[in-house]
C-alpha atoms as a PDB file:
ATOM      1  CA  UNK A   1     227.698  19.748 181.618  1.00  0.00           C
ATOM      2  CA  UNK A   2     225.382  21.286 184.278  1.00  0.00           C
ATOM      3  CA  UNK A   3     222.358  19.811 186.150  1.00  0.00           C
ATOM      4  CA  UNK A   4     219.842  22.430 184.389  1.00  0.00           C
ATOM      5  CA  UNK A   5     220.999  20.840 181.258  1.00  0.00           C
ATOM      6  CA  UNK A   6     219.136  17.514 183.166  1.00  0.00           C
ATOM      7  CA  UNK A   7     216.344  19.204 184.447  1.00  0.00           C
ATOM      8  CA  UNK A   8     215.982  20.607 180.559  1.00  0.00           C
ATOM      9  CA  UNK A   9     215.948  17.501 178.583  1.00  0.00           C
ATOM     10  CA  UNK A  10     213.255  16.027 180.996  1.00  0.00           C
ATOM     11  CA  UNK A  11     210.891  19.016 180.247  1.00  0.00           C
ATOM     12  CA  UNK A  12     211.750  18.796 176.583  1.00  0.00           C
ATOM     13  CA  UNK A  13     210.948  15.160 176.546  1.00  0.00           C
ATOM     14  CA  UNK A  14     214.664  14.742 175.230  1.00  0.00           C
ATOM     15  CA  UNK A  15     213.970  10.656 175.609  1.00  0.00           C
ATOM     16  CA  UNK A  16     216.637   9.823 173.181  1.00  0.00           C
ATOM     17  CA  UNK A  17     219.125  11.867 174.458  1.00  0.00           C
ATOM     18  CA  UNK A  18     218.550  11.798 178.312  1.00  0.00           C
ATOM     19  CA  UNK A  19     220.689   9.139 179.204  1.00  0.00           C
ATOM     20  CA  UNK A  20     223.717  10.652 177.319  1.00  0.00           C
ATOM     21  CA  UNK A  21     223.375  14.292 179.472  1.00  0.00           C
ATOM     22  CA  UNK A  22     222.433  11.940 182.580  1.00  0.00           C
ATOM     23  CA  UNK A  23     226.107   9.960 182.165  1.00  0.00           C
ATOM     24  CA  UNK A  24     228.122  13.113 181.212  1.00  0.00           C
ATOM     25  CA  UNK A  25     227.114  14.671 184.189  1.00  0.00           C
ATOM     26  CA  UNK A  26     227.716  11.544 186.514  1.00  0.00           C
ATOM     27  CA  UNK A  27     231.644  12.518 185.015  1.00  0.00           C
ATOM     28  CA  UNK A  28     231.025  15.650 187.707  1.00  0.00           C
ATOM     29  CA  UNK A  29     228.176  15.501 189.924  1.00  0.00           C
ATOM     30  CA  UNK A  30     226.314  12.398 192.283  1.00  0.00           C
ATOM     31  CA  UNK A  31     224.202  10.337 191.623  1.00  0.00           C
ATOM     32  CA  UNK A  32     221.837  12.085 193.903  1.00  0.00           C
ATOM     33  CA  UNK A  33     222.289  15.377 193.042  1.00  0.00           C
ATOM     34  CA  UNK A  34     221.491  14.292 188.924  1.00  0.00           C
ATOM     35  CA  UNK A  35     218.416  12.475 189.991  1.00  0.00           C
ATOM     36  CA  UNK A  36     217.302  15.777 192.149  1.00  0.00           C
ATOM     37  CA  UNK A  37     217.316  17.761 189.298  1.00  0.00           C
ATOM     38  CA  UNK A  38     215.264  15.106 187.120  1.00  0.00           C
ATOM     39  CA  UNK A  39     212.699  14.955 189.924  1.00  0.00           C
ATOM     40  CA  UNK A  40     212.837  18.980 189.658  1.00  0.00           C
ATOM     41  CA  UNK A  41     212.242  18.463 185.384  1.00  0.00           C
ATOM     42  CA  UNK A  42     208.977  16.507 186.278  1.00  0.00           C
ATOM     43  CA  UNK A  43     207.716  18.305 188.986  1.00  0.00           C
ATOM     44  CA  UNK A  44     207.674  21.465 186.461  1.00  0.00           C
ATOM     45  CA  UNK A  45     206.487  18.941 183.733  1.00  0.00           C
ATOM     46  CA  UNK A  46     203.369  18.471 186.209  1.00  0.00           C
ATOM     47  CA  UNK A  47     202.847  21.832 186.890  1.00  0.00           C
ATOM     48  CA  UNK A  48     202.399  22.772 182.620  1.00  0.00           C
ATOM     49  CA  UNK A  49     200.446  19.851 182.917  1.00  0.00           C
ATOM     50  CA  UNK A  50     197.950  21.012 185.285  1.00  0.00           C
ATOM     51  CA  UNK A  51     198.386  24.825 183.479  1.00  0.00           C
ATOM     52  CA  UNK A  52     197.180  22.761 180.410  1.00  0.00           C
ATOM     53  CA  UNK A  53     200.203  23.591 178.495  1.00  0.00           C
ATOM     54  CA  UNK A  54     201.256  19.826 178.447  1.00  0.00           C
ATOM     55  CA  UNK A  55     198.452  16.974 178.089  1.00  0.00           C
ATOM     56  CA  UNK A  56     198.043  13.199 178.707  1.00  0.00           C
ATOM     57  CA  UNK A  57     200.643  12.310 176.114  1.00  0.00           C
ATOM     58  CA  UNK A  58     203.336  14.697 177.334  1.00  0.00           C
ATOM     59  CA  UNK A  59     202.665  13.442 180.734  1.00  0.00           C
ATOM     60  CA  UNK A  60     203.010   9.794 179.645  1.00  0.00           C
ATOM     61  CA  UNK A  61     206.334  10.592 177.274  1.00  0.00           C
ATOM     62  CA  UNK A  62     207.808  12.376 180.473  1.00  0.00           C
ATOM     63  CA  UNK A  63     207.544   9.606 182.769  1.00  0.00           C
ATOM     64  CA  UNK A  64     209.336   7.063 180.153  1.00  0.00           C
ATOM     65  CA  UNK A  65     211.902   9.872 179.629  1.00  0.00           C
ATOM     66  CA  UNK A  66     212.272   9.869 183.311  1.00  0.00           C
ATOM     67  CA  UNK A  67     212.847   5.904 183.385  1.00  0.00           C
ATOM     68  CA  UNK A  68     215.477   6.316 180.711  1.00  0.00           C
ATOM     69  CA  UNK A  69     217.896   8.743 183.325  1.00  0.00           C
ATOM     70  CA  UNK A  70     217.005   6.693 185.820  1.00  0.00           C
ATOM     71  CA  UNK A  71     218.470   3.293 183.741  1.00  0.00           C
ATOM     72  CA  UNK A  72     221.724   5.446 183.501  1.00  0.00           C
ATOM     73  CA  UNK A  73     221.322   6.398 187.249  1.00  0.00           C
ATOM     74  CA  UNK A  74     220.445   3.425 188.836  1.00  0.00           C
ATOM     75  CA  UNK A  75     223.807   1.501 189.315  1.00  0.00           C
ATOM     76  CA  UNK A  76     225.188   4.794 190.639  1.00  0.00           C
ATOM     77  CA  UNK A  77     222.376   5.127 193.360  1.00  0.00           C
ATOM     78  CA  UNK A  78     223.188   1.266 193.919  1.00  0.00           C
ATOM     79  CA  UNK A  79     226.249   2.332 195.141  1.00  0.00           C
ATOM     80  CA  UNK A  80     224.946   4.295 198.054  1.00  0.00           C
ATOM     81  CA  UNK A  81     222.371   2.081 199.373  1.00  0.00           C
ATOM     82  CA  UNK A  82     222.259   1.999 202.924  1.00  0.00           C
ATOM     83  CA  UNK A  83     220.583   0.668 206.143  1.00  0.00           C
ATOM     84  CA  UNK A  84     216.667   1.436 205.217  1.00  0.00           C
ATOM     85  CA  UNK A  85     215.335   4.788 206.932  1.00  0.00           C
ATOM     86  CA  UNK A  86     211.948   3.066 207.435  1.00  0.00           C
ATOM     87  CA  UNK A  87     209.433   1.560 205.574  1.00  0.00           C
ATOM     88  CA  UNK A  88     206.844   3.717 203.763  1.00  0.00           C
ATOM     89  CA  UNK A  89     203.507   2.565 201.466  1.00  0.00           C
ATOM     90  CA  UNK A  90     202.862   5.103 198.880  1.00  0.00           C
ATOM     91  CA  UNK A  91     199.443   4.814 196.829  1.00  0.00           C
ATOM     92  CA  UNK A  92     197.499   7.367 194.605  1.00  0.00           C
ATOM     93  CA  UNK A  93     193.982   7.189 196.057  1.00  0.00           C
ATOM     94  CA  UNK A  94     190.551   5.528 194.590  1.00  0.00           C
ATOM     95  CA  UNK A  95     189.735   7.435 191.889  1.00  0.00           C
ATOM     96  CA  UNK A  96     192.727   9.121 191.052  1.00  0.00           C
ATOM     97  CA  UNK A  97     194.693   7.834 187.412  1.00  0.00           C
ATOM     98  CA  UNK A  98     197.266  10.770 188.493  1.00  0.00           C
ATOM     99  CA  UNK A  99     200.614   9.457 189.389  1.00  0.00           C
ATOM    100  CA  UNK A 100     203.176  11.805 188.180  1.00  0.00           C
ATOM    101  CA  UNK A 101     203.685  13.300 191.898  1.00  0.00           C
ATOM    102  CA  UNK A 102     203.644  10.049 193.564  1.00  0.00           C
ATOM    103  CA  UNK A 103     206.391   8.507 191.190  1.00  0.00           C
ATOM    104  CA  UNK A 104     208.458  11.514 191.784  1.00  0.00           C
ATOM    105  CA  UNK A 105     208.275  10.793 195.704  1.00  0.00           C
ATOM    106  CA  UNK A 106     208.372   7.354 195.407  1.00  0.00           C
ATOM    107  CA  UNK A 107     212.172   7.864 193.423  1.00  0.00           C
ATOM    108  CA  UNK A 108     213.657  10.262 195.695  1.00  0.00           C
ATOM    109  CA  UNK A 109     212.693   8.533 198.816  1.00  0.00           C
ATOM    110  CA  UNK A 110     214.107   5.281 197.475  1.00  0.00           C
ATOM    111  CA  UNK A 111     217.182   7.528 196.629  1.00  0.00           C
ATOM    112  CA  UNK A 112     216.667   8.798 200.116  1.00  0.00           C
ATOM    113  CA  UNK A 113     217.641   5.360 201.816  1.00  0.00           C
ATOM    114  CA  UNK A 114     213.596   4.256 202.422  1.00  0.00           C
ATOM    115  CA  UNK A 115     212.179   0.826 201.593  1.00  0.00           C
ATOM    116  CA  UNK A 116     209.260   1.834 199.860  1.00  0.00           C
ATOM    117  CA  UNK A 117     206.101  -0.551 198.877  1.00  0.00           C
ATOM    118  CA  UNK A 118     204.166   1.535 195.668  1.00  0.00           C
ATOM    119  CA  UNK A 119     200.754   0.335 195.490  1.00  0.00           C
ATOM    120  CA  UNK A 120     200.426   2.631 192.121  1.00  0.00           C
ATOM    121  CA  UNK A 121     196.813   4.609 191.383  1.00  0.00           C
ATOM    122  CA  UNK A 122     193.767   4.236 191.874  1.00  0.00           C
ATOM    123  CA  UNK A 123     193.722   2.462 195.050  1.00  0.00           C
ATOM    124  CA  UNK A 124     191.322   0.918 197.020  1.00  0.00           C
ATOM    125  CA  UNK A 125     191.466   2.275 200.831  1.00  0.00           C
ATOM    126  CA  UNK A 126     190.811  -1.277 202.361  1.00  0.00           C
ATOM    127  CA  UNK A 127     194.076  -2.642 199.737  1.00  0.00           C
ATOM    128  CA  UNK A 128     195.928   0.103 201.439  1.00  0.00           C
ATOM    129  CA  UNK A 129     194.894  -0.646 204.940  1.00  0.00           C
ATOM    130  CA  UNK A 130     195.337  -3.955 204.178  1.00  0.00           C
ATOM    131  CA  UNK A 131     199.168  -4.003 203.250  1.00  0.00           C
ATOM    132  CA  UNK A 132     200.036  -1.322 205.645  1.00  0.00           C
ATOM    133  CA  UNK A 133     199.104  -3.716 208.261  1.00  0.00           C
ATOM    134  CA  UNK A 134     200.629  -6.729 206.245  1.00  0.00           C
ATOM    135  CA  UNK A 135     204.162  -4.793 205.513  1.00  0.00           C
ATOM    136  CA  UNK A 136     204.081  -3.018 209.324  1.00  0.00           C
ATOM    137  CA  UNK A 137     205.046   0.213 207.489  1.00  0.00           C
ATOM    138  CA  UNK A 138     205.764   3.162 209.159  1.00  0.00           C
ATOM    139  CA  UNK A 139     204.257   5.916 206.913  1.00  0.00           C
ATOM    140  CA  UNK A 140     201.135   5.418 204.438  1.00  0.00           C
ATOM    141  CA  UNK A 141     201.979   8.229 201.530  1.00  0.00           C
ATOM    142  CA  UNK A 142     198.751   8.695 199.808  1.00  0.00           C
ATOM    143  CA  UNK A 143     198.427  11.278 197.036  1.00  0.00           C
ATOM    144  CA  UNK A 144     195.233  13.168 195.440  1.00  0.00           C
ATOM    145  CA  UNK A 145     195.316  15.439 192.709  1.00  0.00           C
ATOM    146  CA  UNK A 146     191.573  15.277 191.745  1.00  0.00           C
ATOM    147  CA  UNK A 147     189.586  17.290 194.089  1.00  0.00           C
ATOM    148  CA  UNK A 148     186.394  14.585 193.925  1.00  0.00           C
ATOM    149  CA  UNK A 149     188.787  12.253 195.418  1.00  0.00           C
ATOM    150  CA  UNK A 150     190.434  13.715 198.784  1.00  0.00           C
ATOM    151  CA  UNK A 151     187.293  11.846 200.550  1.00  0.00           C
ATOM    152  CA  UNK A 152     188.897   8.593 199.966  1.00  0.00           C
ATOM    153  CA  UNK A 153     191.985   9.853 202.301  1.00  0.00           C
ATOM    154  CA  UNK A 154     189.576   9.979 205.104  1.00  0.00           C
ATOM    155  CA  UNK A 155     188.211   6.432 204.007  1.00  0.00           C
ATOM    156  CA  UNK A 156     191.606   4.808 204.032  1.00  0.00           C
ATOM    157  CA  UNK A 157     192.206   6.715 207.272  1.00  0.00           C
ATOM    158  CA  UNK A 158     188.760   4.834 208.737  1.00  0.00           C
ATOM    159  CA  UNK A 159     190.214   1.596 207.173  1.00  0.00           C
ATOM    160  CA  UNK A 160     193.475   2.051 209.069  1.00  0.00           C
ATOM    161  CA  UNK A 161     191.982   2.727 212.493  1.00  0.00           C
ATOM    162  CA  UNK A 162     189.899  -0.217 211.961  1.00  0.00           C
ATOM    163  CA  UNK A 163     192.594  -2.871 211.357  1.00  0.00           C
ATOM    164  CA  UNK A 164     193.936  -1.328 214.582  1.00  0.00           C
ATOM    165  CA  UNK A 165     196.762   0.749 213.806  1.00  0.00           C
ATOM    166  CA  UNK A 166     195.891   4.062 212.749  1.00  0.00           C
ATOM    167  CA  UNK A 167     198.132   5.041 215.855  1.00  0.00           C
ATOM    168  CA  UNK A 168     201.255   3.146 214.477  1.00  0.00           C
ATOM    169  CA  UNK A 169     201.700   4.900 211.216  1.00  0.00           C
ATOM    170  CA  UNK A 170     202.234   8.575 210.395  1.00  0.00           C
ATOM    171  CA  UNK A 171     199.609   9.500 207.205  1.00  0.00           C
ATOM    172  CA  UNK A 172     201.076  11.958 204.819  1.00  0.00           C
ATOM    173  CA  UNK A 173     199.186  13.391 202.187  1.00  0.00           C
ATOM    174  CA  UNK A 174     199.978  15.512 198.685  1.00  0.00           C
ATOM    175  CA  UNK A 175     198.568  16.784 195.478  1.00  0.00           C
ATOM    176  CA  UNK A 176     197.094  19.874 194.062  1.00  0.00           C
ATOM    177  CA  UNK A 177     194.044  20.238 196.636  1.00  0.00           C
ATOM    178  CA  UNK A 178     195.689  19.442 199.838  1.00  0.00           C
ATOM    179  CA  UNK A 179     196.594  21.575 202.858  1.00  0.00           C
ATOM    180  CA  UNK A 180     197.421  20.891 206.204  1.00  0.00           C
ATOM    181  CA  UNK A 181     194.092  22.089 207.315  1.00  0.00           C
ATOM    182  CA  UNK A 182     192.417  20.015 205.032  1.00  0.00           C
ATOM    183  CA  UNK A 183     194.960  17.173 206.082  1.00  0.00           C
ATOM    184  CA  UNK A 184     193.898  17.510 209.201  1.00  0.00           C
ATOM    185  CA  UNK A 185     190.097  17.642 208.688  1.00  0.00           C
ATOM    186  CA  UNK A 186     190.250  14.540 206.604  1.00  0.00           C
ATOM    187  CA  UNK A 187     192.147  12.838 209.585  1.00  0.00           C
ATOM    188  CA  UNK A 188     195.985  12.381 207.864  1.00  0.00           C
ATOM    189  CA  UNK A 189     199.050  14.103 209.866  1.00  0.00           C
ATOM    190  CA  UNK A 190     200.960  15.445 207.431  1.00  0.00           C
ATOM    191  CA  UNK A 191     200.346  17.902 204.247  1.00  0.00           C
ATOM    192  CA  UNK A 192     203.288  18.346 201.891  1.00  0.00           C
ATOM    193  CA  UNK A 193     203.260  20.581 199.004  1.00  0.00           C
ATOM    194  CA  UNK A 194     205.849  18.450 196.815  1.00  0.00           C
ATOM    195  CA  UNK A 195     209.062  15.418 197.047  1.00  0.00           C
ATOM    196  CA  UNK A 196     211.817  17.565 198.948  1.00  0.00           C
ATOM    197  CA  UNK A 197     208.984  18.205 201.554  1.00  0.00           C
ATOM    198  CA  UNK A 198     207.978  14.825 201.305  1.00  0.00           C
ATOM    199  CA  UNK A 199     211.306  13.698 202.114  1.00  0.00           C
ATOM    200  CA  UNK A 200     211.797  16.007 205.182  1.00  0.00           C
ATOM    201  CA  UNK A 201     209.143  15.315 206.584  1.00  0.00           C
ATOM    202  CA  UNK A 202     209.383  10.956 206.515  1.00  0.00           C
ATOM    203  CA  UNK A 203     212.998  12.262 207.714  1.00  0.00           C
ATOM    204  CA  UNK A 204     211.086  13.820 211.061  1.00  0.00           C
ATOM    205  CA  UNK A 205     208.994  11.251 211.528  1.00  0.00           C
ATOM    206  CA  UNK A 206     211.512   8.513 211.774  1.00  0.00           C
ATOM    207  CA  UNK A 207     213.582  10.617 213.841  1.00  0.00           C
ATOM    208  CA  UNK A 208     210.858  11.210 216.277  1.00  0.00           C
ATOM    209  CA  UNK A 209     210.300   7.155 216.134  1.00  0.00           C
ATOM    210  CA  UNK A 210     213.881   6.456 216.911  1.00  0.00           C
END
């Protein structure tokens, strides 16, 4: 049983079967390598979602067929917990109903060894401000697909540096409109163009921390 067969069944919104390919390949592969190559099956299922080839259904169907490998997964990945990385707040901005990238990060930095607080979507910036301060998190991971909605990174940014500690957390940013220059211009650090980015960058920035 191979790992494409994984990534496969989560673009075909196998659901019934996903846990059964998931389990025979824990028989030859890790945990972590098995839940790499799910998070690669929905970051395709969000690109042929934003091609228009899948729709809100698909995208919906996709994330419960996702939650199914991950019930087969999850007391494998127990297994490896370790010493938390850092502590990271993840949010999809006001706005914003698109999660599918955020979820994806917010599994494989979990997987990753990070304690991770999900807000969910639709956030507002002072909630995120708010618990940032309240959880002393490290990095604020806020994600925009909807180009109407990239202002609200800079308006969580303003909320941070008003609570005071703007300089204490590291902002990193994702979705289809972002750049670093854009990053930049809306006052975040960071632009990452999907998870395994995500992941080394969070991996920097603690490392610069320590």
């Amino acid at each position: 049983m191979t790992l494409e067969k994984v990534k496969e069944f989560i673009i075909e919104l196998e659901i019934d079967d996903i846990q059964d390919v998931v389990k025979e390949n824990l028989k030859e592969h890790s945990a972590i390598d098995i839940l790499a190559a799910c998070c690669d099956g929905m970051l395709e299922v969000g690109k042929l979602y934003v091609e228009k080839e899948y729709y809100l259904p698909e995208l919906v169907l996709a994330g419960e067929t996702m939650e199914e490998a991950l019930i087969a997964l999850r007391p494998e990945l127990a297994k490896t917990t370790q010493e938390s990385k850092g502590k990271v707040l993840a949010a999809t901005v006001k706005g914003d109903l698109h999660d599918i990238g955020k979820n994806i990060v917010v599994t494989m930095l979990t997987a990753a060894g990070y304690e991770i607080i999900d807000m969910g979507k639709d956030v507002e910036p002072k909630a995120i401000a708010k618990k940032a301060k309240e959880e002393n998190v490290d990095i604020v991971a806020l994600s925009a697909l909807l180009t109407m909605t990239v202002g609200e990174i800079q308006t969580t940014v303003d909320e941070l540096k008003k609570l005071g500690i703007r300089d204490k957390v590291k902002v990193i940013v994702g979705g289809a409109p972002m750049n670093q220059e854009l990053a930049e211009k809306l006052g975040a650090d960071i632009s990452c163009d999907d998870a395994v980015q995500g992941i080394d960058v969070c991996n920097t920035i603690m490392a610069e921390k320590a």
